[in-house]
N, C-alpha and C. Protein backbone atom coordinates (compact mmCIF):
# COMPACT_ATOMS: atom_id res chain seq x y z
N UNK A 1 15.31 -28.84 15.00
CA UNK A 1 14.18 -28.10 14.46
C UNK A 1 13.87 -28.60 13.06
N UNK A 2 12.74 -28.86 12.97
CA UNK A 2 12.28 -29.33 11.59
C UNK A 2 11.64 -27.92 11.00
N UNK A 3 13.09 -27.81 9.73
CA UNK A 3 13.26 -27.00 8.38
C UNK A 3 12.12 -26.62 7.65
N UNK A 4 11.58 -27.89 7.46
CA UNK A 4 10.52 -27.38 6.32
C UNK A 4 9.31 -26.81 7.02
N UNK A 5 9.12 -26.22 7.93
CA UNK A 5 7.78 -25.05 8.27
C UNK A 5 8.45 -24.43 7.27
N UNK A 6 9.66 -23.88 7.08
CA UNK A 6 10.39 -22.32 6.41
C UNK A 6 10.09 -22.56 4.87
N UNK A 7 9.89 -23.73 4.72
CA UNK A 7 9.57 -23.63 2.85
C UNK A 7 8.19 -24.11 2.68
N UNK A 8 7.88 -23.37 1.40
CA UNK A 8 6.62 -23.25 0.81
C UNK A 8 5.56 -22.78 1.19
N UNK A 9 4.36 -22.77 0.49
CA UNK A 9 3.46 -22.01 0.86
C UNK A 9 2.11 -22.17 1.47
N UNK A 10 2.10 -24.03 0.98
CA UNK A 10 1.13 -24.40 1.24
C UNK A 10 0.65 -25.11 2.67
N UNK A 11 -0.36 -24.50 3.37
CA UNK A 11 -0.55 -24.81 4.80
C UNK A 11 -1.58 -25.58 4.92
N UNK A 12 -1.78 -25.53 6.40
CA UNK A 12 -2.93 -26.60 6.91
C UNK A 12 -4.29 -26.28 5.90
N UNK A 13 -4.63 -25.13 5.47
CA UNK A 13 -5.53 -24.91 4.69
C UNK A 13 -6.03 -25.34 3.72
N UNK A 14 -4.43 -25.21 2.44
CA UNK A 14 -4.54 -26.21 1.75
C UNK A 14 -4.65 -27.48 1.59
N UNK A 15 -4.49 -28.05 2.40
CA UNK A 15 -4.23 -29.53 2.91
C UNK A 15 -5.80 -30.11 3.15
N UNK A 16 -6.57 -29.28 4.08
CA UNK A 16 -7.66 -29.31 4.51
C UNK A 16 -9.22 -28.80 3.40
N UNK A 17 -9.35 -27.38 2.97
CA UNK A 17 -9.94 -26.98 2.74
C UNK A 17 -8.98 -26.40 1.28
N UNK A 18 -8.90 -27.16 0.45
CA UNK A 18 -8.37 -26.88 -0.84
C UNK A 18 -9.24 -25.51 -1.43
N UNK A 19 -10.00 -25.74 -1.47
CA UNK A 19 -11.24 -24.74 -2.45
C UNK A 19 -11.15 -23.73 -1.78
N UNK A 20 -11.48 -23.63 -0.27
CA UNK A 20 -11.37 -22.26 -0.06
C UNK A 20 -10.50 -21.54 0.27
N UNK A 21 -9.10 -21.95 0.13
CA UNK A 21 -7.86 -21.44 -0.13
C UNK A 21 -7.31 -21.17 -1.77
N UNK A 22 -8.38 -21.68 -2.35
CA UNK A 22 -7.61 -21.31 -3.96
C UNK A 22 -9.01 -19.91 -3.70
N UNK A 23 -10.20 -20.20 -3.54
CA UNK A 23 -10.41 -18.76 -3.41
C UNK A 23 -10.07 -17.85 -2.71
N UNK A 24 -9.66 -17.88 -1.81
CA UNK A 24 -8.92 -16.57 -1.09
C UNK A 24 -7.59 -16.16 -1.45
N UNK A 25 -7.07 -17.41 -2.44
CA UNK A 25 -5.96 -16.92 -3.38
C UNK A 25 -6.23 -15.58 -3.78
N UNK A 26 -7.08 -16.31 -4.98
CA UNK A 26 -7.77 -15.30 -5.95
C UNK A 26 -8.34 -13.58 -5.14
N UNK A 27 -8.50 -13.82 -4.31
CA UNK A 27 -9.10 -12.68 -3.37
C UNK A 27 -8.00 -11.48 -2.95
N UNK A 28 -6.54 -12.34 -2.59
CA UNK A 28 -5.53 -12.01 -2.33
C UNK A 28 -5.01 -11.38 -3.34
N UNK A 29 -4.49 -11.82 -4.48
CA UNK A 29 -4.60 -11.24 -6.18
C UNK A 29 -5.63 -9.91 -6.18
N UNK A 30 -6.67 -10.28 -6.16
CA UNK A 30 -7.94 -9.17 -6.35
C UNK A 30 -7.45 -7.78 -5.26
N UNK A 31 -7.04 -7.82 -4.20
CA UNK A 31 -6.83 -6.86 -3.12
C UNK A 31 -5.52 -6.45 -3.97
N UNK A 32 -4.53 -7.01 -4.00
CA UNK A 32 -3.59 -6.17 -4.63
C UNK A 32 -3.62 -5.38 -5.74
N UNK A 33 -4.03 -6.14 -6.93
CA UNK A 33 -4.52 -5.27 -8.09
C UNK A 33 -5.16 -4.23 -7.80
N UNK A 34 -6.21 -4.43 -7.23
CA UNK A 34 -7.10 -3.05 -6.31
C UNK A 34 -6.26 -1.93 -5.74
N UNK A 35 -5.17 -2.48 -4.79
CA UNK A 35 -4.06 -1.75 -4.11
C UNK A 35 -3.01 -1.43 -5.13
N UNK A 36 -2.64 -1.53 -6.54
CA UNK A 36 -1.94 -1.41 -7.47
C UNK A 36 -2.76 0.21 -8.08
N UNK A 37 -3.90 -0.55 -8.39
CA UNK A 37 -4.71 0.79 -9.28
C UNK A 37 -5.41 1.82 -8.18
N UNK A 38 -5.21 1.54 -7.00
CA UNK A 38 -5.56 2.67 -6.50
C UNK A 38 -4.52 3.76 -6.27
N UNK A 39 -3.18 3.46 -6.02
CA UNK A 39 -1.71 3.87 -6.40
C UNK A 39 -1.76 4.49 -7.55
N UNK A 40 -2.24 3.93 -8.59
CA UNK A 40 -1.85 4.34 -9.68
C UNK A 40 -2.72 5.36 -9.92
N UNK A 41 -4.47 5.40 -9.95
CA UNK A 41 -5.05 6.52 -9.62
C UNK A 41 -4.73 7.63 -9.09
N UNK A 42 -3.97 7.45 -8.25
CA UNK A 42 -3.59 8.76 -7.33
C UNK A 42 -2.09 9.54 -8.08
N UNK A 43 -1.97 8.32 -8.54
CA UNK A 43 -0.42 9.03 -9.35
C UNK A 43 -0.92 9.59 -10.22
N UNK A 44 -2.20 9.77 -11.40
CA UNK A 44 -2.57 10.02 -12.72
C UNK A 44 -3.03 11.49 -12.25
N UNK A 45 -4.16 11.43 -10.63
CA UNK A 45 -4.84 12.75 -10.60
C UNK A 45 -3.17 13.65 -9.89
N UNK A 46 -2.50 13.26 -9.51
CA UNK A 46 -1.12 14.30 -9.16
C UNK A 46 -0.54 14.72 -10.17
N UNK A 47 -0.54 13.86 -11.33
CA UNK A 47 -0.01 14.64 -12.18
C UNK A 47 -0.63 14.99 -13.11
N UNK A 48 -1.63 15.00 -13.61
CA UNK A 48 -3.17 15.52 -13.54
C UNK A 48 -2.89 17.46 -12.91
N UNK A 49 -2.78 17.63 -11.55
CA UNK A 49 -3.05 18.36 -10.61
C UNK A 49 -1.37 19.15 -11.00
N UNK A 50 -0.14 18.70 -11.19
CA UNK A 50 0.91 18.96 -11.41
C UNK A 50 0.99 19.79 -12.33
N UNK A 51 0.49 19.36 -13.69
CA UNK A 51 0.66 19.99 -14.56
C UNK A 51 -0.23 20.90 -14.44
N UNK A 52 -1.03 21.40 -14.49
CA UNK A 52 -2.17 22.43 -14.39
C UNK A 52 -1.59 23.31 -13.83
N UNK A 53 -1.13 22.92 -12.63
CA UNK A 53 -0.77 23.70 -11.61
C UNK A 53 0.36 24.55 -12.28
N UNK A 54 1.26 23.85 -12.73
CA UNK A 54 2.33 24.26 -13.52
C UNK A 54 2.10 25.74 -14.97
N UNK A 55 1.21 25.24 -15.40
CA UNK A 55 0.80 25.68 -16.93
C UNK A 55 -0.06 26.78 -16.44
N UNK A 56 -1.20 26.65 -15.69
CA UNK A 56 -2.39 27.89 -15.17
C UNK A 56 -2.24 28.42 -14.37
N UNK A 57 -1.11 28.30 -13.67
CA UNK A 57 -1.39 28.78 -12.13
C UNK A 57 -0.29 30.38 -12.09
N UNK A 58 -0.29 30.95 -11.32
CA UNK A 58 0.18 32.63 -10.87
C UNK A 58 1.20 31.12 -10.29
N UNK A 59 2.97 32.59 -9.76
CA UNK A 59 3.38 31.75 -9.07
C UNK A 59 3.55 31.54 -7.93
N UNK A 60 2.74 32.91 -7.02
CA UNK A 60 2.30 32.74 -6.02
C UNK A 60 0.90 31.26 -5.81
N UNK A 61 0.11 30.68 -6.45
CA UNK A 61 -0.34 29.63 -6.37
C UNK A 61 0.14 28.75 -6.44
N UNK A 62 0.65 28.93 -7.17
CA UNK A 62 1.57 27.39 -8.05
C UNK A 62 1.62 26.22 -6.74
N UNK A 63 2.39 26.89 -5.62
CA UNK A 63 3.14 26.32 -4.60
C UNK A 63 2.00 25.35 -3.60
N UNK A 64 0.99 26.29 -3.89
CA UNK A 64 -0.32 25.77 -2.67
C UNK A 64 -0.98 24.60 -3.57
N UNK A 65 -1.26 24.67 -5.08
CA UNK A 65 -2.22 23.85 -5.63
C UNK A 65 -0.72 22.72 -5.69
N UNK A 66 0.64 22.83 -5.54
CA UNK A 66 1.08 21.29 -6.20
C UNK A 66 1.22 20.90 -4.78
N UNK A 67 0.92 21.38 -3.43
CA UNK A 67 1.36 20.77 -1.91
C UNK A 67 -0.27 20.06 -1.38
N UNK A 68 -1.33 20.70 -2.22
CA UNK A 68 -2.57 19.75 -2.12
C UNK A 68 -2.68 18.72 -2.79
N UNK A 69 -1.88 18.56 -3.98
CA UNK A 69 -1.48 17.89 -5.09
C UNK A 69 -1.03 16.73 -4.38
N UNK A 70 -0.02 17.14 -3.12
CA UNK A 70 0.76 16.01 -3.13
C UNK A 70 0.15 15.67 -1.80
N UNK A 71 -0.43 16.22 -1.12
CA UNK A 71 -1.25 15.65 0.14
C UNK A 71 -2.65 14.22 -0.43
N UNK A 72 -3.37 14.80 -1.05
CA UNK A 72 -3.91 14.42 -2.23
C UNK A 72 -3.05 12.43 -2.32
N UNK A 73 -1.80 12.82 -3.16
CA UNK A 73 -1.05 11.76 -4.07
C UNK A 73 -1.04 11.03 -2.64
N UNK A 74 -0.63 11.39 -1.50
CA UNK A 74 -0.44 10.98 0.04
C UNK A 74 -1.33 10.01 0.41
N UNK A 75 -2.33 10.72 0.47
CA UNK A 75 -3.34 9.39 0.61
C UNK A 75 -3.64 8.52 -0.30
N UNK A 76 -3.82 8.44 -1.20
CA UNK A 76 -3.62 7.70 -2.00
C UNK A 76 -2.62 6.37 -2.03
N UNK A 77 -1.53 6.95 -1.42
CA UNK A 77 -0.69 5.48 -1.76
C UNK A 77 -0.88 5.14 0.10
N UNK A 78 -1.13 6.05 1.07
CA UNK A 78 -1.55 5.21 2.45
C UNK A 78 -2.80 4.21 1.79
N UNK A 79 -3.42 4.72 1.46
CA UNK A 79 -4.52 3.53 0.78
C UNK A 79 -4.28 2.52 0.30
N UNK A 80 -3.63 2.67 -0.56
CA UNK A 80 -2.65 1.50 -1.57
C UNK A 80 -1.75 0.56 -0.09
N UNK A 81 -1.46 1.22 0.24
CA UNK A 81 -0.32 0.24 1.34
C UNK A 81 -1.19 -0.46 2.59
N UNK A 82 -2.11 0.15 2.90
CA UNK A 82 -3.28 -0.79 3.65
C UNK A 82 -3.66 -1.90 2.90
N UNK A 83 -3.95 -1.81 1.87
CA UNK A 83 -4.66 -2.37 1.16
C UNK A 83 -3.31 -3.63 1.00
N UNK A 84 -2.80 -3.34 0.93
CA UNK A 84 -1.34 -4.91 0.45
C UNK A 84 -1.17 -5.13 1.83
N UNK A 85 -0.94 -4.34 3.07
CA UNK A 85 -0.82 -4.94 3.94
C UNK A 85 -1.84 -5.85 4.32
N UNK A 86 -3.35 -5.81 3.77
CA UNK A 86 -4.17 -6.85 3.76
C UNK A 86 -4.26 -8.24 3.53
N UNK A 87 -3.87 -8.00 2.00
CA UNK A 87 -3.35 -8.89 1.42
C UNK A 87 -2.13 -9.77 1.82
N UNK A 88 -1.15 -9.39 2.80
CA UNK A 88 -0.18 -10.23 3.19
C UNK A 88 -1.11 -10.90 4.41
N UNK A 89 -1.41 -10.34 5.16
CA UNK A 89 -2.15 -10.82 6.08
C UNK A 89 -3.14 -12.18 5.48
N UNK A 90 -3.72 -12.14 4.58
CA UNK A 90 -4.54 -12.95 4.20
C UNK A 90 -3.78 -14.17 3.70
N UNK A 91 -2.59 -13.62 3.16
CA UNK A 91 -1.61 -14.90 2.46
C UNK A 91 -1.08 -15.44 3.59
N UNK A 92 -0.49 -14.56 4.24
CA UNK A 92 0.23 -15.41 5.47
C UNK A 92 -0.81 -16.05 6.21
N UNK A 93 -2.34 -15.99 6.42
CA UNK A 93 -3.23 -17.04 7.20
C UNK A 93 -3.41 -18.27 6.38
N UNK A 94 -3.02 -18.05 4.89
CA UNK A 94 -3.28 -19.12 4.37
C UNK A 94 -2.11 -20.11 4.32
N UNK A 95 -1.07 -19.30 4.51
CA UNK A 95 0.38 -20.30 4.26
C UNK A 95 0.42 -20.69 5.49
N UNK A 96 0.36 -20.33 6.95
CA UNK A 96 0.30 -20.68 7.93
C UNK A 96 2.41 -21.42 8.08
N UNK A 97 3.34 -20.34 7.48
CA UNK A 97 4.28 -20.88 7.09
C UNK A 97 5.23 -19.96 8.08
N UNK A 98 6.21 -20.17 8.44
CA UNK A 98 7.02 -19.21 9.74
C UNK A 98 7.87 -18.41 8.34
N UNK A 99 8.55 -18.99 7.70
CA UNK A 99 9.09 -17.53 6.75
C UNK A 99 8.27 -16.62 6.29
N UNK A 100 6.39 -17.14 5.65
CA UNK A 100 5.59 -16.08 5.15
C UNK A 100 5.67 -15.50 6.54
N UNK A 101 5.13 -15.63 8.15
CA UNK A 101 5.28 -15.09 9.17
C UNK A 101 6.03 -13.99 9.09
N UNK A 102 7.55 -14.42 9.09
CA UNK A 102 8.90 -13.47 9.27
C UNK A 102 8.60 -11.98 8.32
N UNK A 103 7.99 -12.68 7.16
CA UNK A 103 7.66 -12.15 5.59
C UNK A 103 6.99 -11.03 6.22
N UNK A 104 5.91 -11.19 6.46
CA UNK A 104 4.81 -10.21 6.84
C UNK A 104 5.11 -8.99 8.01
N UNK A 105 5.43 -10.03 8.88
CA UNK A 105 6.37 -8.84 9.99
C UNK A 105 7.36 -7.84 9.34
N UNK A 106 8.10 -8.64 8.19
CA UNK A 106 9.16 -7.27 8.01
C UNK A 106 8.23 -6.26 7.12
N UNK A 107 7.38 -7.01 6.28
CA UNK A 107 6.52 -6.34 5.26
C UNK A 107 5.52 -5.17 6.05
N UNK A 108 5.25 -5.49 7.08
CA UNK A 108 4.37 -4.57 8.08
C UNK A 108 5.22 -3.33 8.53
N UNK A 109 6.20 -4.14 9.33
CA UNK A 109 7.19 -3.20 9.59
C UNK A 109 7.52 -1.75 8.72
N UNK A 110 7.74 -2.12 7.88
CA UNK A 110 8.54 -1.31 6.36
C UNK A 110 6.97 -0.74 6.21
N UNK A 111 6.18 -1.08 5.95
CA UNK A 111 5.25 -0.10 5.57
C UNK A 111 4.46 0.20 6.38
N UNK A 112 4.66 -0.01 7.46
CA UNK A 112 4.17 0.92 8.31
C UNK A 112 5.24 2.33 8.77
N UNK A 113 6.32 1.94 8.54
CA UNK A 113 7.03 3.20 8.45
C UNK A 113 6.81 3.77 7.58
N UNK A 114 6.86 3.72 6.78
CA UNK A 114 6.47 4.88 5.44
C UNK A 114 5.57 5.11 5.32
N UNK A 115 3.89 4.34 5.80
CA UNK A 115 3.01 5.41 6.23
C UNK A 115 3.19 6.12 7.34
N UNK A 116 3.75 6.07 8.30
CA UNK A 116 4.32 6.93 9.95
C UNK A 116 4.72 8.58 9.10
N UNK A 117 5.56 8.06 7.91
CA UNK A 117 6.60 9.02 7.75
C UNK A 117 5.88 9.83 6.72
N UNK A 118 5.35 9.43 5.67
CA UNK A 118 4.47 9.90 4.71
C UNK A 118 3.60 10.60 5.72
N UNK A 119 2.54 10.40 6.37
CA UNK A 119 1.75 10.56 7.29
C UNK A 119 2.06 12.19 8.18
N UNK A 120 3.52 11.92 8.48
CA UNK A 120 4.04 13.03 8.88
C UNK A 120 4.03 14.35 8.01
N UNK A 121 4.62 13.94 6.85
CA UNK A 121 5.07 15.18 5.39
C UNK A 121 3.20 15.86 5.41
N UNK A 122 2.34 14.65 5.67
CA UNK A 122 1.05 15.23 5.01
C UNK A 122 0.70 16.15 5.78
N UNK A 123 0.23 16.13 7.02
CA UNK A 123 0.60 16.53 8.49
C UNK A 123 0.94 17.84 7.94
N UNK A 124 2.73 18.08 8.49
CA UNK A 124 3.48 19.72 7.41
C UNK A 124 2.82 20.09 6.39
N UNK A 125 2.97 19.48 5.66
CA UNK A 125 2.09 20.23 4.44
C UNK A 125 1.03 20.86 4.51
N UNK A 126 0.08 20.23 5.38
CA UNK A 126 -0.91 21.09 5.49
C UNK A 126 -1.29 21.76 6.79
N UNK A 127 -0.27 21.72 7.83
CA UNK A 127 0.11 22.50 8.94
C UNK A 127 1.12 24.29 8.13
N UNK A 128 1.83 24.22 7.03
CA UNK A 128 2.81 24.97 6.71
C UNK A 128 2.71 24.54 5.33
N UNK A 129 1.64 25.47 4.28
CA UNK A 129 1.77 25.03 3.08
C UNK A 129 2.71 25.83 2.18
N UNK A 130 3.34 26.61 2.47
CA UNK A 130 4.01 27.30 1.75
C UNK A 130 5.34 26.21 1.90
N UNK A 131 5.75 25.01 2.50
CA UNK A 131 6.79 24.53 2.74
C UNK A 131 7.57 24.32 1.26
C-alpha cells in the first residue's frame, strides 16, 4: 500500500485547479469563524439570559427563564456544529486525502452525537420544564 495518500493535505485539486482551492480554503476559514461566533453569540445571550434570570426573577421563575436560557444556548451551538461539520466536509473534498477521510468520519461521528444528545436535553427541557 502506498503510504503517502495518509499524509498531507494537498489533493488532486490543488495540483489541478490551484486558485480554486486556495479559495475554498479561505471559504473553509470563513465557515468556521462564522461557526466560532455563532457559538459564541449564543454563549453571550445565555448568560445574558442567566444573569437576569438570576438577579430579577421570583424563584418560582427563576427555573423556567434559565431552562429557555439553555434551550435557547442549545441551538445555538447545534448551529455552530453544522456549521464546522461543513467546513470539514469542504476540507476533506479538497484534500481528497484518506486520513482527512478517516478525520471527518470520526469528526462527524463525535458531533453528531452530541447533537443526538444535546438534541435530546432540548427535547426534556421543553417537554418537562421544571426539570
Amino acid at each position: 500500500m502506498d503510504w503517502s495518500v495518509l499524509s498531507g493535505t494537498e489533493g488532486v485539486l490543488h495540483d489541478n485547479l490551484g486558485g480554486l482551492a486556495a479559495v475554498l480554503s479561505w471559504v473553509v476559514a470563513g465557515v468556521e469563524l462564522l461557526a466560532i461566533a455563532v457559538m459564541l453569540i449564543g454563549t453571550a445571550r445565555f448568560l445574558v439570559g442567566f444573569v437576569s434570570a438570576e438577579v430579577q426573577r421570583a424563584e418560582s421563575a427563576r427555573a423556567h427563564v434559565i431552562n429557555r436560557e439553555r434551550v435557547e444556548l442549545g441551538r445555538y451551538i447545534l448551529s455552530g456544529l453544522e456549521l464546522l461539520i461543513v467546513s470539514d466536509i469542504i476540507h476533506t473534498a479538497l484534500s481528497l486525502a484518506l486520513a482527512d477521510l478517516v478525520y471527518l468520519a470520526l469528526l462527524v461521528a463525535i458531533r453528531s452525537a452530541i447533537s443526538y444528545f444535546l438534541d435530546r436535553e432540548i427535547r426534556e427541557i421543553k417537554e418537562d420544564p421544571d426539570r
